[in-house]
Structure formats: structure tokens, C-alpha cells
N, C-alpha and C. Protein backbone atom coordinates (compact mmCIF):
# COMPACT_ATOMS: atom_id res chain seq x y z
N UNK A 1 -5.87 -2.71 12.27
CA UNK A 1 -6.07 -2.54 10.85
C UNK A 1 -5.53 -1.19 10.37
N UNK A 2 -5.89 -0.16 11.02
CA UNK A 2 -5.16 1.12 10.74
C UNK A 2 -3.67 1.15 10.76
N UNK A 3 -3.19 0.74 11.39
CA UNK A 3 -2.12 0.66 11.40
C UNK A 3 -1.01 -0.47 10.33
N UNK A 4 -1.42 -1.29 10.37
CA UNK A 4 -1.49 -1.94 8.86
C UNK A 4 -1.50 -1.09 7.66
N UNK A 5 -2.30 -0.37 7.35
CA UNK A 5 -2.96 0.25 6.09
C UNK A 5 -1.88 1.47 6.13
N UNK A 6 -1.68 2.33 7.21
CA UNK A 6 -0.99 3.54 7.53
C UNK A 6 0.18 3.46 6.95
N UNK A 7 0.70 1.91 7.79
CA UNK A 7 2.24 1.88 7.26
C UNK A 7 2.57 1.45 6.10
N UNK A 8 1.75 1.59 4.97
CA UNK A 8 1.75 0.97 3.78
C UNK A 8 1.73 2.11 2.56
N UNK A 9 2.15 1.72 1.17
CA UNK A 9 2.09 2.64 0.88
C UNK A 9 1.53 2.22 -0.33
N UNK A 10 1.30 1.01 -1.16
CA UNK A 10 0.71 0.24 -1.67
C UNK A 10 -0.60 -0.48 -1.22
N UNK A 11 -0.98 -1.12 -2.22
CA UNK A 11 -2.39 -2.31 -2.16
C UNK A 11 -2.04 -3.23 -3.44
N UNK A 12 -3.20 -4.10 -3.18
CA UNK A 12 -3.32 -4.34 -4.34
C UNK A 12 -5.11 -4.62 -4.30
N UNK A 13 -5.84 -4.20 -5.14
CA UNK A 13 -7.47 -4.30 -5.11
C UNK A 13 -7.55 -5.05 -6.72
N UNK A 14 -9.06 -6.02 -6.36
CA UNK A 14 -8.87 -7.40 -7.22
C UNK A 14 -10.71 -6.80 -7.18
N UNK A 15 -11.33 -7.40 -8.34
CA UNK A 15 -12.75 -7.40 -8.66
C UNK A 15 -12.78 -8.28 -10.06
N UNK A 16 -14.19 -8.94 -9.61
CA UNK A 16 -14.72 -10.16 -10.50
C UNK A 16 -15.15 -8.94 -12.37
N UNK A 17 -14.60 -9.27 -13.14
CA UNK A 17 -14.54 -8.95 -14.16
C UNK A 17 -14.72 -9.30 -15.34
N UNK A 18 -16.20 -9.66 -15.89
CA UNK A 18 -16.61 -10.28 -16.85
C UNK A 18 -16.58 -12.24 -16.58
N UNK A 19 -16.88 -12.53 -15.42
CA UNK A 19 -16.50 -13.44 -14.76
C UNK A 19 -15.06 -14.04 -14.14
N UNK A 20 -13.84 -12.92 -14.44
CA UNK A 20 -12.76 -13.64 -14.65
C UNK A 20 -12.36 -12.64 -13.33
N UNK A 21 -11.41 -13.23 -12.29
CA UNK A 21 -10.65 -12.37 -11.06
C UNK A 21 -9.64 -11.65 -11.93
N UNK A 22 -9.71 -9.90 -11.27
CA UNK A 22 -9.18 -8.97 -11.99
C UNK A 22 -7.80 -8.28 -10.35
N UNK A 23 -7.04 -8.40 -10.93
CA UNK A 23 -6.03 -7.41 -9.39
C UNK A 23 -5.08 -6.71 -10.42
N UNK A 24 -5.11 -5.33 -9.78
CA UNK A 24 -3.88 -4.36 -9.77
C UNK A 24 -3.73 -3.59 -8.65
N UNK A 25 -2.17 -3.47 -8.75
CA UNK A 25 -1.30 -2.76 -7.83
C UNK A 25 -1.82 -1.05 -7.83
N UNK A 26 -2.21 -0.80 -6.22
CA UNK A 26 -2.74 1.16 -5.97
C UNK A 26 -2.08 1.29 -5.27
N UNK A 27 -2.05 3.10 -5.19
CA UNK A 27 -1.62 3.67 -4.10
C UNK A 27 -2.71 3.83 -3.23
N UNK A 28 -2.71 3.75 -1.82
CA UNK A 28 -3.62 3.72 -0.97
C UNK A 28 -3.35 5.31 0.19
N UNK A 29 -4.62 5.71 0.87
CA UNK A 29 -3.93 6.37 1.81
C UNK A 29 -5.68 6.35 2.65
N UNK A 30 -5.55 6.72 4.17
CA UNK A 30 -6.46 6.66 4.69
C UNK A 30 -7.43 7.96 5.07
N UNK A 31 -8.63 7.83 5.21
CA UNK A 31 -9.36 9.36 5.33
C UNK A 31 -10.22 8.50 6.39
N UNK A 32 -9.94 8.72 8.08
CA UNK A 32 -10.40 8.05 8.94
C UNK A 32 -11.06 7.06 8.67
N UNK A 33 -12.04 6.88 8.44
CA UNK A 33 -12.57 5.07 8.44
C UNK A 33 -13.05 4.82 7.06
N UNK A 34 -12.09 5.22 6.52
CA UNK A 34 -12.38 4.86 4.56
C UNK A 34 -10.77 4.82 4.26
N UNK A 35 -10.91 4.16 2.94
CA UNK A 35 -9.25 4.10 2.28
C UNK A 35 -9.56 4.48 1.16
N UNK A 36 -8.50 5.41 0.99
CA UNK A 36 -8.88 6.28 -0.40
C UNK A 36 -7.86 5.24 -1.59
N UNK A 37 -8.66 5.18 -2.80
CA UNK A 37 -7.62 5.34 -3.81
C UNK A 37 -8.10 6.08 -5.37
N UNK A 38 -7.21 6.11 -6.08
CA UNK A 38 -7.39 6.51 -7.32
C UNK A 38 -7.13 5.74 -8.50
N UNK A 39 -7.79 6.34 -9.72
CA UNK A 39 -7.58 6.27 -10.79
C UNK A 39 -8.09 6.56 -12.33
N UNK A 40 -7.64 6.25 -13.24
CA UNK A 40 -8.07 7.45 -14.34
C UNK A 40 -9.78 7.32 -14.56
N UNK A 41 -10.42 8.19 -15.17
CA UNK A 41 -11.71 8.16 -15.04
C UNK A 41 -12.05 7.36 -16.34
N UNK A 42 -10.92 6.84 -17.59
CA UNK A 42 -10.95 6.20 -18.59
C UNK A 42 -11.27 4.71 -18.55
N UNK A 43 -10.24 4.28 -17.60
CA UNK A 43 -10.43 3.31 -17.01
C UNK A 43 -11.73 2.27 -16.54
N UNK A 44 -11.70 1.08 -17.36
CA UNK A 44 -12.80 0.39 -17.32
C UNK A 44 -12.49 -0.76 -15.60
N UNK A 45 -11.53 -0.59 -15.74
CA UNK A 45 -11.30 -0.98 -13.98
C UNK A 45 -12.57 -0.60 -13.29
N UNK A 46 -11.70 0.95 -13.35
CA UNK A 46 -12.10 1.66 -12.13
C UNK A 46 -13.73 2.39 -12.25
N UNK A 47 -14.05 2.14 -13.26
CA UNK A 47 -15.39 2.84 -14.02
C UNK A 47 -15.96 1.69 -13.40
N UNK A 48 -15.95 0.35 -13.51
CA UNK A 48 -16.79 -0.51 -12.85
C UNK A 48 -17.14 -0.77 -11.46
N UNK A 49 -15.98 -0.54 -10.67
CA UNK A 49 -15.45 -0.33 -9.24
C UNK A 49 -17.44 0.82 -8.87
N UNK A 50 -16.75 2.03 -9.93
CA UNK A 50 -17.87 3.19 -9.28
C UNK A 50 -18.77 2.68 -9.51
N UNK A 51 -19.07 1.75 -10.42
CA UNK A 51 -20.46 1.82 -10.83
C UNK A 51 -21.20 0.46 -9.64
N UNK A 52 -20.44 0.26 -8.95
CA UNK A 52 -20.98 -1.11 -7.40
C UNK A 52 -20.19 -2.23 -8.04
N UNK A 53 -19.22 -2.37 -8.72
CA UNK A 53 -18.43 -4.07 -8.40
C UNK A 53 -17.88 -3.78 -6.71
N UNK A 54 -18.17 -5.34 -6.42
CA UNK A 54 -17.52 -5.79 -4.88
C UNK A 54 -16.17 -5.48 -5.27
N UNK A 55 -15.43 -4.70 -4.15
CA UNK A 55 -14.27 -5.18 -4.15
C UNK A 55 -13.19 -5.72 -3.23
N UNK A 56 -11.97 -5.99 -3.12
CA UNK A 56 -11.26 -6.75 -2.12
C UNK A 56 -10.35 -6.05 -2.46
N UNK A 57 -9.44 -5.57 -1.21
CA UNK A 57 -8.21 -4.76 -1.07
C UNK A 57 -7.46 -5.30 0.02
N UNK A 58 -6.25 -5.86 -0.43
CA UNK A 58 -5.17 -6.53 0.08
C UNK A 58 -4.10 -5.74 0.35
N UNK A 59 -3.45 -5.40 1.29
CA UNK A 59 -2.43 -4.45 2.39
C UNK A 59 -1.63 -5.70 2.65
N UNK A 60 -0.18 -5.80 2.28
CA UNK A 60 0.72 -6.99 2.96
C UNK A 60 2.00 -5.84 3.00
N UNK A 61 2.85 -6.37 4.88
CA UNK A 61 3.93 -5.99 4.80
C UNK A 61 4.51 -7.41 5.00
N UNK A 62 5.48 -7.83 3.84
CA UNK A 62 5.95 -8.65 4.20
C UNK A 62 7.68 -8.64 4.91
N UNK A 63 7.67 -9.30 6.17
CA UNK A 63 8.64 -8.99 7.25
C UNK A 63 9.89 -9.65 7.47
N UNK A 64 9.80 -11.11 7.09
CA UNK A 64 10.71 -11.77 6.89
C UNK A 64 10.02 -13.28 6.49
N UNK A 65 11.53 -14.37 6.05
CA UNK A 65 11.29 -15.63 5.50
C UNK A 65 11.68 -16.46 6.36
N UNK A 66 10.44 -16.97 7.11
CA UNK A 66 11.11 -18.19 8.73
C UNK A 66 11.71 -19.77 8.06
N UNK A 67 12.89 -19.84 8.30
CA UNK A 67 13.42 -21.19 8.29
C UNK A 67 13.32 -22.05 8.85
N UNK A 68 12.26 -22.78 9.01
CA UNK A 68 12.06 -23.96 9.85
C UNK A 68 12.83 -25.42 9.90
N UNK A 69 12.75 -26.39 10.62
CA UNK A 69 13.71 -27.47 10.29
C UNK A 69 13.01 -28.46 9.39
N UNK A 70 12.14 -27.70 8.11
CA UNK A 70 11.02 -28.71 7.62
C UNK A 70 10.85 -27.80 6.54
N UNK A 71 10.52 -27.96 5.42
CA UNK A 71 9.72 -27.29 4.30
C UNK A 71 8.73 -27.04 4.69
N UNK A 72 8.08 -27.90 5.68
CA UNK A 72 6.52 -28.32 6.16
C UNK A 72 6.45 -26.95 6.90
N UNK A 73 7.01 -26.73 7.39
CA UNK A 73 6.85 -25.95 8.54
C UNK A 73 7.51 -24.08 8.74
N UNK A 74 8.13 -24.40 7.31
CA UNK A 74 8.87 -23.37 6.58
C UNK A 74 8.24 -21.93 6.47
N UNK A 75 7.82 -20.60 6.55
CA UNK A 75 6.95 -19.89 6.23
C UNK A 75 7.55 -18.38 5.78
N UNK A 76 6.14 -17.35 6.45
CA UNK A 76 7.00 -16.14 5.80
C UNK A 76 6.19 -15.33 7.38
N UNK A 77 6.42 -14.09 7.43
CA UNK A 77 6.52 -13.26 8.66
C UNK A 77 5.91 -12.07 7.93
N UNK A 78 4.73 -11.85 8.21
CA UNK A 78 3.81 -10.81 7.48
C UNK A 78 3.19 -10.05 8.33
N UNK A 79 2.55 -8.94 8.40
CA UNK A 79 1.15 -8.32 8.73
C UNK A 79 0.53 -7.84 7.52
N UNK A 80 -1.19 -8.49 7.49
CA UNK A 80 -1.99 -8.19 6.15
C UNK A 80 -3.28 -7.75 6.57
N UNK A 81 -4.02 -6.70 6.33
CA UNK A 81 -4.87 -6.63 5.81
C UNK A 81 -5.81 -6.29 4.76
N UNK A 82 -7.15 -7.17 4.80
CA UNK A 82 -8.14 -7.68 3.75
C UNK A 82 -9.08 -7.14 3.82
N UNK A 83 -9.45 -5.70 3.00
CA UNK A 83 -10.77 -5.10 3.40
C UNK A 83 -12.14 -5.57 2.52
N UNK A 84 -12.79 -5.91 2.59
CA UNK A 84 -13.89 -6.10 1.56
C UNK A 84 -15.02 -5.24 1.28
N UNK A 85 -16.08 -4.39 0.46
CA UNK A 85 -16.72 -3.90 0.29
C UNK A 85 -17.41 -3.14 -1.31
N UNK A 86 -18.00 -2.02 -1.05
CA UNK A 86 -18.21 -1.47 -2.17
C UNK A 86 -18.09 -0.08 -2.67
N UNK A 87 -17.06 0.41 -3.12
CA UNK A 87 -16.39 1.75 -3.12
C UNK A 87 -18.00 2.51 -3.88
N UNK A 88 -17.84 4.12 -2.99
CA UNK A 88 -18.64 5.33 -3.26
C UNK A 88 -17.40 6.02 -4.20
N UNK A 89 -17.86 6.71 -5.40
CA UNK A 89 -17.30 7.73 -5.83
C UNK A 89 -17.31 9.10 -4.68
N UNK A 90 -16.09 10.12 -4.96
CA UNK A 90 -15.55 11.13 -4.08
C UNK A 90 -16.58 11.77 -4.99
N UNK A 91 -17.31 13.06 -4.02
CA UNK A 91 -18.38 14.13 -4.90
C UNK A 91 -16.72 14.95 -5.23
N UNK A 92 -17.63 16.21 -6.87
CA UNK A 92 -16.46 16.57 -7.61
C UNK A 92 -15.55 18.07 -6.23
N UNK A 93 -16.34 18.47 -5.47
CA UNK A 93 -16.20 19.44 -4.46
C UNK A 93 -15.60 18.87 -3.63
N UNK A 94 -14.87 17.52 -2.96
CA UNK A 94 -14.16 16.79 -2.25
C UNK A 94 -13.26 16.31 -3.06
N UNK A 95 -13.09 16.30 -3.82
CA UNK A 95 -12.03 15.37 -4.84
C UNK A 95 -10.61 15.83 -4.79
N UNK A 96 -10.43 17.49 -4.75
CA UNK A 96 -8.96 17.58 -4.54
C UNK A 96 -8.49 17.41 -3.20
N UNK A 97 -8.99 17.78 -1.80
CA UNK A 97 -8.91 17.16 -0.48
C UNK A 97 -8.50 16.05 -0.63
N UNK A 98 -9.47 14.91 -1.18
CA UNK A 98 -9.33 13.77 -1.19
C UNK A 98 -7.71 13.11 -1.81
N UNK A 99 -6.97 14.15 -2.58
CA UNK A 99 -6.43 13.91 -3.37
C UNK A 99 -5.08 14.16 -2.65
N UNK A 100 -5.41 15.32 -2.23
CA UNK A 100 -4.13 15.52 -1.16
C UNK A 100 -3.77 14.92 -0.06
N UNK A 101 -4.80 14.50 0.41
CA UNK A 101 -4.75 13.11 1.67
C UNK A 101 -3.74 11.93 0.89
N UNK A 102 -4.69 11.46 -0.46
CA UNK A 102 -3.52 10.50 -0.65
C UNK A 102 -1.81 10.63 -1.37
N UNK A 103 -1.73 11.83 -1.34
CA UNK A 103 -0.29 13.11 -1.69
C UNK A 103 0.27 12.69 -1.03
N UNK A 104 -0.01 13.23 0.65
CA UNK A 104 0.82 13.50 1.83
C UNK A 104 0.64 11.77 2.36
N UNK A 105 -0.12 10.94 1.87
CA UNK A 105 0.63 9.69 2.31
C UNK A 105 1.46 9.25 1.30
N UNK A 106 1.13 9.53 0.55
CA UNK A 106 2.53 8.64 -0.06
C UNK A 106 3.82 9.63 -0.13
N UNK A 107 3.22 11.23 -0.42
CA UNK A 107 4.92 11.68 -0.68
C UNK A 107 4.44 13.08 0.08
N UNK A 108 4.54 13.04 1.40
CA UNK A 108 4.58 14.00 2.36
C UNK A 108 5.16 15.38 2.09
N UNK A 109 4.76 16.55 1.97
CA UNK A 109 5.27 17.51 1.67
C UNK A 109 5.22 18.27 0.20
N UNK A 110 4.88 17.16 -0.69
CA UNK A 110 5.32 17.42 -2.14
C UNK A 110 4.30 18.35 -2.61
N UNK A 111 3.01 18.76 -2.34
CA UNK A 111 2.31 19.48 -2.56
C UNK A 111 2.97 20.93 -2.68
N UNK A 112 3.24 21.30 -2.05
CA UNK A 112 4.35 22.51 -1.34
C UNK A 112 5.22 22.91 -2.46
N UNK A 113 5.77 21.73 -2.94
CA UNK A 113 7.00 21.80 -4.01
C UNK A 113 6.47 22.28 -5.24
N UNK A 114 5.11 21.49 -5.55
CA UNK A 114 5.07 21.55 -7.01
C UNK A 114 3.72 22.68 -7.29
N UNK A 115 2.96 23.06 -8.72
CA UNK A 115 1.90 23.55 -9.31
C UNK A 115 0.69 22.95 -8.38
N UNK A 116 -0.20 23.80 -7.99
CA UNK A 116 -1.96 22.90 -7.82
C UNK A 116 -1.69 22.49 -9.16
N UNK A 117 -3.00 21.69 -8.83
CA UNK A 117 -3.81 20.43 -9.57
C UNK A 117 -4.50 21.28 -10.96
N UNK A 118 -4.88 21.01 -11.57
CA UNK A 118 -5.66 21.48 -12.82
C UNK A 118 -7.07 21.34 -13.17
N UNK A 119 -7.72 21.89 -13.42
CA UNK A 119 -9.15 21.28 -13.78
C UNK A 119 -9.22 20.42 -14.52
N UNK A 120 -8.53 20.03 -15.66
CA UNK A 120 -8.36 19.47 -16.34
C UNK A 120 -7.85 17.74 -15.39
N UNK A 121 -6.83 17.94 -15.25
CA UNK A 121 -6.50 17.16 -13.98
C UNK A 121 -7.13 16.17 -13.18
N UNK A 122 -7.99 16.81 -12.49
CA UNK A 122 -9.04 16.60 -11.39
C UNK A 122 -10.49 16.07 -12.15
N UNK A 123 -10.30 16.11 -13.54
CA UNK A 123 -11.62 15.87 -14.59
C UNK A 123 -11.19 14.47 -14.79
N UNK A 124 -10.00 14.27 -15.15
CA UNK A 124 -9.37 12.94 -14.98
C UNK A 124 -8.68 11.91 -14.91
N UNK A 125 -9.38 12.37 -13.11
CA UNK A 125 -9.03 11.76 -11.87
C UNK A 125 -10.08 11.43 -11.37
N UNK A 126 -10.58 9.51 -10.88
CA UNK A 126 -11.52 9.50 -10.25
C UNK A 126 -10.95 9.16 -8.84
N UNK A 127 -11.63 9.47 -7.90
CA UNK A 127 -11.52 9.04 -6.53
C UNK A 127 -12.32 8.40 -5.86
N UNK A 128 -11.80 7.01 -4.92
CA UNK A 128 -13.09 6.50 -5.13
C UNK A 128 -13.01 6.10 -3.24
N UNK A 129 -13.68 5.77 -2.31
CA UNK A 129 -13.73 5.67 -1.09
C UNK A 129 -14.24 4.13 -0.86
N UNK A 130 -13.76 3.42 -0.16
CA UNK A 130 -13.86 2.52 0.58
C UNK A 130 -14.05 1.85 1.61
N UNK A 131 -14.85 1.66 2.24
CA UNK A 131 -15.42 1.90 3.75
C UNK A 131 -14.65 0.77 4.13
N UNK A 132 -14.28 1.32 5.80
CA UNK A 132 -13.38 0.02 6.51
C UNK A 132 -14.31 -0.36 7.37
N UNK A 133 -15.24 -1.03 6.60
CA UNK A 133 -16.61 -1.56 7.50
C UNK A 133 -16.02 -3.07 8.06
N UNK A 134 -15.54 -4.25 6.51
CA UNK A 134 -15.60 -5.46 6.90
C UNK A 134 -13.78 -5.54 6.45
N UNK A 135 -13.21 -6.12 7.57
CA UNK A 135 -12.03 -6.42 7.01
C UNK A 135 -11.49 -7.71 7.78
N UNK A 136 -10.68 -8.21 7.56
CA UNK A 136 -10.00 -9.26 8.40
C UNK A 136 -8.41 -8.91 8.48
N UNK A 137 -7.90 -9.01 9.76
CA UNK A 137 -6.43 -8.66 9.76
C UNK A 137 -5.66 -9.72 10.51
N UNK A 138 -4.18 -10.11 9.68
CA UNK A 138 -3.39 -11.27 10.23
C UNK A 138 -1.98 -10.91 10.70
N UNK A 139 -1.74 -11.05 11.57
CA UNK A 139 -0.45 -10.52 12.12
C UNK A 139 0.30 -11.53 12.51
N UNK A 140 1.29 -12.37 11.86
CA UNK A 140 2.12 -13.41 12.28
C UNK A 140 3.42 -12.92 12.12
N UNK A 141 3.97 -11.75 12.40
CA UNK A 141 5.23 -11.21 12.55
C UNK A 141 6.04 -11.83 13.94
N UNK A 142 5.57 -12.46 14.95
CA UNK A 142 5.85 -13.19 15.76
C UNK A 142 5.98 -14.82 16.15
N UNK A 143 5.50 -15.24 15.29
CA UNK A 143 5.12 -16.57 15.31
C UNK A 143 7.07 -16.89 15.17
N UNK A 144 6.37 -18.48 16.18
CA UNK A 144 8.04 -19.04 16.07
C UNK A 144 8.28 -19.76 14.93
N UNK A 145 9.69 -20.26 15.06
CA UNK A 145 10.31 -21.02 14.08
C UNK A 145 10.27 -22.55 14.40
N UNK A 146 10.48 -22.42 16.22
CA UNK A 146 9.91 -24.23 16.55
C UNK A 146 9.43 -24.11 18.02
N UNK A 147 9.20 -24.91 18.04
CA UNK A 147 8.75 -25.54 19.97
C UNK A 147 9.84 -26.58 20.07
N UNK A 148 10.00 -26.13 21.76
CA UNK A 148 10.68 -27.27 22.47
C UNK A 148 10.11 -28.23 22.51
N UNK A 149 10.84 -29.75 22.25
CA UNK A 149 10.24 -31.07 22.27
C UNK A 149 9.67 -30.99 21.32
N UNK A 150 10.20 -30.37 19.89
CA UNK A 150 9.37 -30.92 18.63
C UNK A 150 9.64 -32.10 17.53
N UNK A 151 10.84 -32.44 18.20
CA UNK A 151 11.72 -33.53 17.73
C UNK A 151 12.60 -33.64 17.00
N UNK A 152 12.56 -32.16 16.41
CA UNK A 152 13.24 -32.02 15.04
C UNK A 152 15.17 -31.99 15.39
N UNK A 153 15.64 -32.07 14.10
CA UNK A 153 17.46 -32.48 14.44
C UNK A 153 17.71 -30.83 14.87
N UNK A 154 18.27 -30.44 16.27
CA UNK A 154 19.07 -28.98 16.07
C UNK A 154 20.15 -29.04 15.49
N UNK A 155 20.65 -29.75 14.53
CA UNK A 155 21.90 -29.88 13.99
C UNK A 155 21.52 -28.70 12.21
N UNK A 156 20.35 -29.06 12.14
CA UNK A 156 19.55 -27.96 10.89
C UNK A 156 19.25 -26.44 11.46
N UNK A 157 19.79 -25.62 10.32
CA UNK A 157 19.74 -24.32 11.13
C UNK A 157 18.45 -24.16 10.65
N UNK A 158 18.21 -23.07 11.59
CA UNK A 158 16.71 -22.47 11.86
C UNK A 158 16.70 -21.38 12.13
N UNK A 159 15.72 -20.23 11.71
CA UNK A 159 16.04 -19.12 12.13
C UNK A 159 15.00 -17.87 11.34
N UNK A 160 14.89 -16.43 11.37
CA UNK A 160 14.48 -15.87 10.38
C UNK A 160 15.47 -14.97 9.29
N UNK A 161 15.21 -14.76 7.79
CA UNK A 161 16.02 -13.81 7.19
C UNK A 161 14.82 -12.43 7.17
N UNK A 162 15.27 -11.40 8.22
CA UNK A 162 14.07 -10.50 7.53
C UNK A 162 14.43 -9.68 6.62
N UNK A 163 13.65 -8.92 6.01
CA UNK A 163 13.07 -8.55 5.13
C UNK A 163 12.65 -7.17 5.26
N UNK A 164 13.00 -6.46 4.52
CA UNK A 164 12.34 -4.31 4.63
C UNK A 164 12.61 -3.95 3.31
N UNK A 165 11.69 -3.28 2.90
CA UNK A 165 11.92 -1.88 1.78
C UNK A 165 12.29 -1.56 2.73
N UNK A 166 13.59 -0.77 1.51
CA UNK A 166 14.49 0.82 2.13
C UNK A 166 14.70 1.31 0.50
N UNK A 167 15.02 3.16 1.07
CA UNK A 167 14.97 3.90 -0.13
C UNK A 167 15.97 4.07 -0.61
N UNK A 168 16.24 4.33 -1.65
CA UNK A 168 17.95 4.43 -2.39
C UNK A 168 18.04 5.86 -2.69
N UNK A 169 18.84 6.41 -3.35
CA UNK A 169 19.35 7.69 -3.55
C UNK A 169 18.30 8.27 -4.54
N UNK A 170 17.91 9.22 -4.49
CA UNK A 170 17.07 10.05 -5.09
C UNK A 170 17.37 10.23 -6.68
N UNK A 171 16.85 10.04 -7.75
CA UNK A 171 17.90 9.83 -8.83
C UNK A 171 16.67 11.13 -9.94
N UNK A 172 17.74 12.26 -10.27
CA UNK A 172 16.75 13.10 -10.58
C UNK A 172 16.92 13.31 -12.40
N UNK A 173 15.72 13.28 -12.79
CA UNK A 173 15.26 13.77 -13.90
C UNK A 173 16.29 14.01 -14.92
N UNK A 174 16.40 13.68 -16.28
CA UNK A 174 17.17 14.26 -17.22
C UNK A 174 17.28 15.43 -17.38
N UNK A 175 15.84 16.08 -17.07
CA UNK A 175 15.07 17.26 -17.83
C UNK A 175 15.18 17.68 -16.76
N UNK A 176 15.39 17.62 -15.76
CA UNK A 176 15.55 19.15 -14.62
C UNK A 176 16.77 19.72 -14.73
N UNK A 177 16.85 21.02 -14.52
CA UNK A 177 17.56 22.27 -14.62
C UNK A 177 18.73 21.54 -13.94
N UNK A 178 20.02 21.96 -14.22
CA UNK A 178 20.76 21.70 -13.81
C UNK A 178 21.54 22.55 -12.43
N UNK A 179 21.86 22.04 -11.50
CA UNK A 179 21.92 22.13 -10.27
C UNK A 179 20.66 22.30 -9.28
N UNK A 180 19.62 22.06 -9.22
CA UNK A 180 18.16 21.88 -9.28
C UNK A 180 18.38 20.98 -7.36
N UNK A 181 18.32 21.56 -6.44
CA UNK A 181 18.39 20.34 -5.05
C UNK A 181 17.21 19.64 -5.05
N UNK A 182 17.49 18.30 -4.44
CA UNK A 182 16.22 17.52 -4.24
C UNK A 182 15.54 18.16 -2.92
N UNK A 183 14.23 18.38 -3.05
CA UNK A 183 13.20 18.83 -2.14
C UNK A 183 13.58 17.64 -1.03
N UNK A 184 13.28 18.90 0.21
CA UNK A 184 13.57 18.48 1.64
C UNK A 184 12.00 17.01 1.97
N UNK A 185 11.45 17.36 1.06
CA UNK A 185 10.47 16.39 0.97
C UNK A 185 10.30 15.37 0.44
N UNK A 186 11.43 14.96 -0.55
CA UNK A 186 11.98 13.84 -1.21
C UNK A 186 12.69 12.92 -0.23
N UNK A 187 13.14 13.85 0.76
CA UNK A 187 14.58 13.54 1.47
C UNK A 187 13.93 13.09 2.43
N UNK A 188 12.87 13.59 3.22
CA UNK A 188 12.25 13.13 4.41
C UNK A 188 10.89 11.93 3.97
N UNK A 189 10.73 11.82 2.63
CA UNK A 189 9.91 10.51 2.60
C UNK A 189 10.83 9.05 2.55
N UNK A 190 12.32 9.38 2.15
CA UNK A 190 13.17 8.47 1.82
C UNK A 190 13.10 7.73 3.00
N UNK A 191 13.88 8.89 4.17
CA UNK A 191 14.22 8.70 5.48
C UNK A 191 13.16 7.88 6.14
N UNK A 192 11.53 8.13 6.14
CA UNK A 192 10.45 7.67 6.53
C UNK A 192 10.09 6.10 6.23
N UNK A 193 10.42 5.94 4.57
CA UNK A 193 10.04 4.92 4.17
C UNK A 193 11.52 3.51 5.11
N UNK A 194 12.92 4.27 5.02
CA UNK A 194 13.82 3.27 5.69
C UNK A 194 13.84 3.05 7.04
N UNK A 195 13.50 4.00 7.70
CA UNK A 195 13.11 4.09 9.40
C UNK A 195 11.87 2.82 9.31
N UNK A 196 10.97 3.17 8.76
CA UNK A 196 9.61 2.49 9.44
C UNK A 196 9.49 1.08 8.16
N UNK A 197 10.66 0.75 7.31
CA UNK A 197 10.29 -0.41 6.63
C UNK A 197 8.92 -0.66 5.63
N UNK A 198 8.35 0.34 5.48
CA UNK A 198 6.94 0.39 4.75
C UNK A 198 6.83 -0.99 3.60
N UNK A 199 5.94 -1.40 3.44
CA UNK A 199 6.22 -2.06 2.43
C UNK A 199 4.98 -2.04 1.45
């Protein structure tokens, strides 16, 4: 499961919302056996989240699209995991920690580059913790395309197309100074995200 979650740099977290299923797309990052995420403290999402809605947080890398000799049998090549529980608000004395954990997962280094945080800032910003108590994890990045003696025609191709995020060229700002280099930390999350396929 950690490892799942690690190599990810997204979620998506879903909660029952006036009876109706609610999902949006987070950034995720891990603080040993919790998954951190954020969001504005305005937010009636996330205001409900703190206040005890259940929630469900979905982690998918999807790996490739298996071609089988069947629609039937046709699929996709994933690792997912499904955490379920009930997020604690971050106390206000942990909140920028908390904040920088999920920094340096998603954009390693960038702290370094830019201004601290603001009070203002950090007022709102909620952070909210997620215990990796109950989760379920599916790993079919291996599964085949057929068995011998399955009857099917080998005259139909079969096979997998995979599948990766990779990063493209760094594309900078209107408004930055001109001749301005991209941070060695831009450069080494690029590299990170195309090496290891994150998705």
C-alpha cells in the first residue's frame, strides 16, 4: 500500500454529501501511517471531511490497456489503492510540517526556491490526516492476456499497449523576469516523475 500511495502524486477522495456521492481530484503525500491532504478552510468539502464525514480515497496507477482475443476478456493493467476512514484535522502547531511533507512529495526541493508560508496562508489552509488503518490494495500489473489451451484464434493479435505519465518541458511564466533559469528542482521532479512513471 505504501508504495502505491508513494508513487503517486494524485488521489481522488469521494464523501456522501447531502445524500448524493461527492469525488474530487487531491494532492496526496504520506506522513508514515497517515496520508496527508489539503484544502481551503472555505471549502464546504473539506469543512465536512473535518467535521467526521466517512471518507474513501482512491490511488490508481494506471499501467497499460491488455488486448485480449475477446472484448470479454479485454482489460486494463493497474495498481490501486482504496483507503477508507475518518480524517483528524492537523493541530495549528503541526500544520506547516505537515505542509511541507506534502511540498517535497509532490515538488521536491521547491521549498528552498521560494518565500515561507504566511500566516495568513496557513489560516487558509486546512490539513487534514487520514489514517491508513483500513485499506484494500489491487495489483494486476501482471495478469496475462491468455492461457494456453484457451481456444481462442492466434490469428487475433493480443498483447499489452502500456501506458506512463512523463513530464514535458518546463514552460515558464509570462511574468517571470526575463532570463530567470528553471530551479534544479523543477528539473529533478520532471526527471523523477519520467523515470518512475508516477501517475
Amino acid at each position: 500500500m505504501y508504495d502505491v500511495i508513494d508513487g503517486a502524486l494524485s488521489a481522488t477522495i469521494a464523501i456522501v454529501r447531502d445524500g448524493r456521492p461527492v469525488a474530487l481530484p487531491i494532492g496526496i503525500g504520506r506522513d508514515g501511517d497517515d496520508l496527508l491532504i489539503h484544502g481551503s478552510t472555505g471549502s464546504d468539502f473539506f469543512r465536512r471531511i473535518a467535521a467526521g464525514t466517512p471518507v474513501c480515497v482512491t490511488v490508481t496507477h494506471l499501467m497499460g490497456l491488455k488486448y485480449a482475443r475477446s472484448l470479454f476478456d479485454s482489460s486494463m493493467r493497474y495498481r490501486c489503492a482504496v483507503v477508507f476512514g475518518v480524517a483528524s484535522v492537523v493541530p495549528p502547531d503541526e500544520k506547516e510540517a505537515a505542509l511541507l511533507t506534502l511540498s517535497e512529495h509532490l515538488m521536491p526541493g521547491r521549498s528552498l526556491d521560494v518565500r515561507p508560508m504566511t500566516a495568513r496562508e496557513l489560516a487558509a489552509t486546512m490539513v487534514l490526516r487520514v489514517p491508513l488503518a483500513e485499506a484494500s490494495v489491487k495489483d494486476n500489473a501482471g495478469s496475462l492476456v491468455e492461457e494456453d489451451g484457451d481456444g481462442e484464434d492466434r490469428a487475433v493479435w493480443a498483447g499489452t499497449l502500456p501506458l506512463r505519465m512523463s513530464a514535458g518541458e518546463p514552460v515558464t511564466s509570462p511574468q517571470t523576469a526575463t532570463g530567470t533559469p528553471v530551479p534544479a528542482s523543477v528539473r529533478r521532479a520532471a526527471e523523477r516523475v519520467t523515470v518512475t512513471g508516477m501517475a
